[in-house]
Protein backbone atom coordinates (compact mmCIF):
# COMPACT_ATOMS: atom_id res chain seq x y z
CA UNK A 1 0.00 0.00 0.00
CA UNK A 2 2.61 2.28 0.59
CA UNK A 3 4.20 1.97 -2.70
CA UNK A 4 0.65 2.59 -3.74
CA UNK A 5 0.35 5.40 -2.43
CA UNK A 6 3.72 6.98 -3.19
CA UNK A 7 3.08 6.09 -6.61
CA UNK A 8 -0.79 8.11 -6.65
CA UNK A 9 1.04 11.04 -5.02
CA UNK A 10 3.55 11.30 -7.78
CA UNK A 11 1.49 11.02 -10.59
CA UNK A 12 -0.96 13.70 -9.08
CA UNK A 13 2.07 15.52 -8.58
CA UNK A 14 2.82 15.01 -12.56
CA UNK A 15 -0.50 15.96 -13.63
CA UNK A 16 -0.85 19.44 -11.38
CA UNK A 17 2.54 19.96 -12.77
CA UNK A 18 1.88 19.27 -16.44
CA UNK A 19 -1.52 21.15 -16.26
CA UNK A 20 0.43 23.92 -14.92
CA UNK A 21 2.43 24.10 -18.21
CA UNK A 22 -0.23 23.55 -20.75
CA UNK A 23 -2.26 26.30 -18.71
CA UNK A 24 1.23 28.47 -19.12
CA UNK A 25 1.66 27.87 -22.95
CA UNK A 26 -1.94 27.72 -23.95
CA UNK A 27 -2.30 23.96 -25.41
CA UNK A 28 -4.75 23.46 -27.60
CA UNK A 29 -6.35 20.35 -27.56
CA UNK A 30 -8.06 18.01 -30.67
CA UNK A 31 -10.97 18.95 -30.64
CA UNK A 32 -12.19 20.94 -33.90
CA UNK A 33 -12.98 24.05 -33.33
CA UNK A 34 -15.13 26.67 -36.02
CA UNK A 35 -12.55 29.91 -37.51
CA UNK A 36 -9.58 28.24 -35.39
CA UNK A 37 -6.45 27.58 -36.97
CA UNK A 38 -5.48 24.26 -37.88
CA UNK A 39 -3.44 22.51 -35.39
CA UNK A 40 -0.82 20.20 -36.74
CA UNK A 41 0.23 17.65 -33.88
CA UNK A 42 3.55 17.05 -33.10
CA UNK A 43 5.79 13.82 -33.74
CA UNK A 44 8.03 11.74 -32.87
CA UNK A 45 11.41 11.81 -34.72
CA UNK A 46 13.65 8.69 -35.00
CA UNK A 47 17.59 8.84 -35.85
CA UNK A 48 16.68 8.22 -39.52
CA UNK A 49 14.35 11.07 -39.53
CA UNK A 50 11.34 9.10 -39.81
CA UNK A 51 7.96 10.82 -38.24
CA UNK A 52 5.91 9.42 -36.43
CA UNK A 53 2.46 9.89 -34.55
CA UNK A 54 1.13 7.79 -31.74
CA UNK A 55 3.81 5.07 -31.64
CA UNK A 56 2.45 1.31 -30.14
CA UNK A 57 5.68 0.87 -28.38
CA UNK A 58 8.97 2.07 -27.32
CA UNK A 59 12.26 -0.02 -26.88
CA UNK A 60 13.38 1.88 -23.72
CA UNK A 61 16.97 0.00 -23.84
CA UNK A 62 17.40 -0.66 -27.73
CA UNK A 63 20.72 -2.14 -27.04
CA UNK A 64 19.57 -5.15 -25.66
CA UNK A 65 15.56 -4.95 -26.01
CA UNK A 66 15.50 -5.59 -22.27
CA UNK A 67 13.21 -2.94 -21.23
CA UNK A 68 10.41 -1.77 -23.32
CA UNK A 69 6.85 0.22 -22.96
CA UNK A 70 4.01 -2.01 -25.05
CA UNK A 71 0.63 -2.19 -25.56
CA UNK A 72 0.34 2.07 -25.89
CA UNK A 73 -2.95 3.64 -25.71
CA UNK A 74 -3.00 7.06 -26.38
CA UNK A 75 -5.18 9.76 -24.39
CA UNK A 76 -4.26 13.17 -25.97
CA UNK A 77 -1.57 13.94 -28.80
CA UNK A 78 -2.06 17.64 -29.73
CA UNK A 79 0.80 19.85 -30.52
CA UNK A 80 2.78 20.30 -27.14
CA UNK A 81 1.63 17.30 -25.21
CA UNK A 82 1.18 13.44 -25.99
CA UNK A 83 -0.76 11.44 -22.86
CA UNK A 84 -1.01 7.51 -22.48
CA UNK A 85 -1.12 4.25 -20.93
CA UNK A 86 1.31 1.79 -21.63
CA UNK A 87 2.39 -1.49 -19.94
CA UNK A 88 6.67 -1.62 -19.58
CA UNK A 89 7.73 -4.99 -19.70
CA UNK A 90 11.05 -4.99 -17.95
CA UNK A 91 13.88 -8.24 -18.12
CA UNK A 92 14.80 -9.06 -14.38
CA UNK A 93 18.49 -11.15 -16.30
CA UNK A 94 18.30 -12.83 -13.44
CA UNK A 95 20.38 -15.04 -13.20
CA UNK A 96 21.43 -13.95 -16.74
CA UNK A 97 19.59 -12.01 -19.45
CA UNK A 98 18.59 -15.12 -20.84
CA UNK A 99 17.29 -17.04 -18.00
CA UNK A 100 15.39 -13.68 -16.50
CA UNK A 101 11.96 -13.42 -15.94
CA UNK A 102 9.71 -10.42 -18.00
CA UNK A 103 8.01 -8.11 -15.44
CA UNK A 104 4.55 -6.65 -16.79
CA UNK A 105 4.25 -3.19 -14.77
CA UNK A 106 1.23 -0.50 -16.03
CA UNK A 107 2.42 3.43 -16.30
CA UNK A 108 1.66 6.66 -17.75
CA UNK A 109 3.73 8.24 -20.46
CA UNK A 110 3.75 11.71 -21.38
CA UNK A 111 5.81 13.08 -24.35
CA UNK A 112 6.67 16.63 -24.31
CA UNK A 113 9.65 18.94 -24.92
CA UNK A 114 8.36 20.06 -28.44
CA UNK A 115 10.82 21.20 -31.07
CA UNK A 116 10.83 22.51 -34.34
CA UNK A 117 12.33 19.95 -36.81
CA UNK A 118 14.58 21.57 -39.61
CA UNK A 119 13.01 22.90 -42.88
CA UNK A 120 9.50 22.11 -42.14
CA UNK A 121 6.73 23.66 -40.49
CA UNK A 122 6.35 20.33 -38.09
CA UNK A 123 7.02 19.97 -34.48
CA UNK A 124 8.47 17.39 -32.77
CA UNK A 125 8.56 15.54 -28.92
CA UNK A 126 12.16 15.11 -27.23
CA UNK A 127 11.67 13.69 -23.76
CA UNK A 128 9.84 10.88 -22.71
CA UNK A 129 8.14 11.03 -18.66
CA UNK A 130 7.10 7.44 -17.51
CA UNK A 131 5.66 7.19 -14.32
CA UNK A 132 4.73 4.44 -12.62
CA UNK A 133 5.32 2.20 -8.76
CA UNK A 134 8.76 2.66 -9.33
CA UNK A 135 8.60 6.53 -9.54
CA UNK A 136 9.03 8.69 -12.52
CA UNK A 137 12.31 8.97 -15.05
CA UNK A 138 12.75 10.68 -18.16
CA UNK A 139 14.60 9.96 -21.26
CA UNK A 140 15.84 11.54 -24.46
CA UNK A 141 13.65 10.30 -27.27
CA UNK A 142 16.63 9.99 -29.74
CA UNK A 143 17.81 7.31 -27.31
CA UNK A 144 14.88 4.96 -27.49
CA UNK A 145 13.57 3.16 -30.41
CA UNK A 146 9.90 3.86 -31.91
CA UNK A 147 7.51 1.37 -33.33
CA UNK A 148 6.62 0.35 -35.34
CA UNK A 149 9.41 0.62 -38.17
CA UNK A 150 8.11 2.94 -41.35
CA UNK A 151 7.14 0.41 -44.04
CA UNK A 152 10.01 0.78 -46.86
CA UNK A 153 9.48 3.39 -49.40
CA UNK A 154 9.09 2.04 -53.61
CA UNK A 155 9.86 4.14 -56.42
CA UNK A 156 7.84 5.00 -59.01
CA UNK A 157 7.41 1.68 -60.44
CA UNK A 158 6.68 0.09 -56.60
CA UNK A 159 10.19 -0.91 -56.35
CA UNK A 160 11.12 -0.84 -52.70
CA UNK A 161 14.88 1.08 -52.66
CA UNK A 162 17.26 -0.84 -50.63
CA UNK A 163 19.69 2.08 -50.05
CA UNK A 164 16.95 4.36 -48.33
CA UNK A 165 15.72 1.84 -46.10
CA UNK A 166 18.40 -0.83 -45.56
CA UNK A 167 17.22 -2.33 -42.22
CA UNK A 168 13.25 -2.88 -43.28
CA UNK A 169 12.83 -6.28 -44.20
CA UNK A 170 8.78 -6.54 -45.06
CA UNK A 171 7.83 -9.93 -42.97
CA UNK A 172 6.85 -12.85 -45.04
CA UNK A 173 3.01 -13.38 -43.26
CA UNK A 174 1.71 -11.19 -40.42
CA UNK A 175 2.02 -12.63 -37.07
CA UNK A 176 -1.11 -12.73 -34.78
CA UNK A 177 -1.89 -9.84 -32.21
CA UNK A 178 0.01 -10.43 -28.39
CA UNK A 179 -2.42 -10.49 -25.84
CA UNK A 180 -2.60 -7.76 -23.39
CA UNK A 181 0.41 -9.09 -20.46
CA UNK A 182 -1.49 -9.62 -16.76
CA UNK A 183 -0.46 -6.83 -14.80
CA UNK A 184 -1.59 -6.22 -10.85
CA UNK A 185 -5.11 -4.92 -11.02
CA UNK A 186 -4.74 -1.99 -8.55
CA UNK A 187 -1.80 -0.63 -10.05
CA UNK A 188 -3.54 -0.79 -13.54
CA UNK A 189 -6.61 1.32 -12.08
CA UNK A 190 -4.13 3.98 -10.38
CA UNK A 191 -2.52 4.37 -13.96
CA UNK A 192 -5.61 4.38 -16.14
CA UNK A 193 -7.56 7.00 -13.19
CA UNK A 194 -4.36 9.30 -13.23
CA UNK A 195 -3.60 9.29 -16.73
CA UNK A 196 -7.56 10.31 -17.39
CA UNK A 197 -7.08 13.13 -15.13
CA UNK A 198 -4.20 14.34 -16.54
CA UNK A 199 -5.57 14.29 -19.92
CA UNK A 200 -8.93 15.59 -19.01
CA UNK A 201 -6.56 18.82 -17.16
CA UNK A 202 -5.11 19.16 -21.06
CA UNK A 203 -8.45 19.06 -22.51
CA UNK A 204 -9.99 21.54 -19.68
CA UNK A 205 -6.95 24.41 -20.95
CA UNK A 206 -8.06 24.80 -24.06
């Protein structure tokens, strides 16, 4: 219980904080709204340059795919804040990498930290929150890996070009749907109840 609770007190923490900014820089939210201007949501930006919007999963440690956030459902993605759930399925390597055990553990992730990318008009998310009963950490989006992959691109005459996208290999049939991982019940609610609050404080600045 007491993790519980430390873990409830951060997150409201997070979301007071995070309404505080979106009240400071005036997010605006989905929602369409008559003689507003069109707001284009931000991405996510992988080493290749690649764009993204509302990933399904992020390889935390690509080095070793040992810690990773599946399963992503997305709250709000606007143009200065991305909200969602997402379960991080961590590798104990205990005793080794290879003999460890995968640990399913529910959080909230929150994308912010919105730059301009280079000759274009788009906006993109650097840092990565994720909060959860171990606490809250952030990382540098450059240093995770986004999925899925972008499909390789074809030419003209649908030829896929092996120099532009060397490392996407089509697969040969699609593989069924993984089932959602169990995860502890209570820590699930606390996630999906804070992450709803913080989105509905995004929503509520508009």
């Amino acid at each position: 219980m007491k993790a519980q609770r430390i873990f409830t007190q951060g997150l409201v923490a997070t979301s007071a904080a995070a309404a505080l900014t979106v009240g400071a820089t005036g997010i605006a939210q989905s929602a369409v709204i008559t003689n507003a201007p069109e707001v284009i949501s931000a991405v996510v930006l992988d080493p290749e340059g690649n764009t993204q919007v509302e990933p399904e999963a992020l390889i935390l440690t690509p080095a070793d795919n040992n810690n990773a956030v599946n399963f992503i459902t997305w709250l709000v993605w606007n143009d200065q804040i991305a909200v969602g759930t997402g379960v991080e399925q961590v590798n104990t390597c205990e005793p080794t990498c290879a003999e460890g055990v995968i640990v399913n553990k529910p959080v909230v992730i929150v994308l912010d930290g919105v730059e301009g990318v280079e000759d274009s008009d788009d906006q993109y998310f650097t840092e990565v929150r994720i909060s959860g009963v171990d606490g809250e950490r952030s990382l540098d989006l450059t240093t995770v890996t986004i999925l899925p992959i972008p499909a390789a691109e074809e030419d003209e005459d649908g030829v896929v070009d092996d120099e532009a996208n060397p490392v996407v290999d089509a697969p040969e049939e699609e593989e069924d749907a993984e089932e959602l991982p169990e995860v502890d019940e209570d820590d699930a609610d606390a996630v999906a109840e804070i992450a709803a609050a913080l989105a509905k404080a995004v929503a509520e600045t508009d």
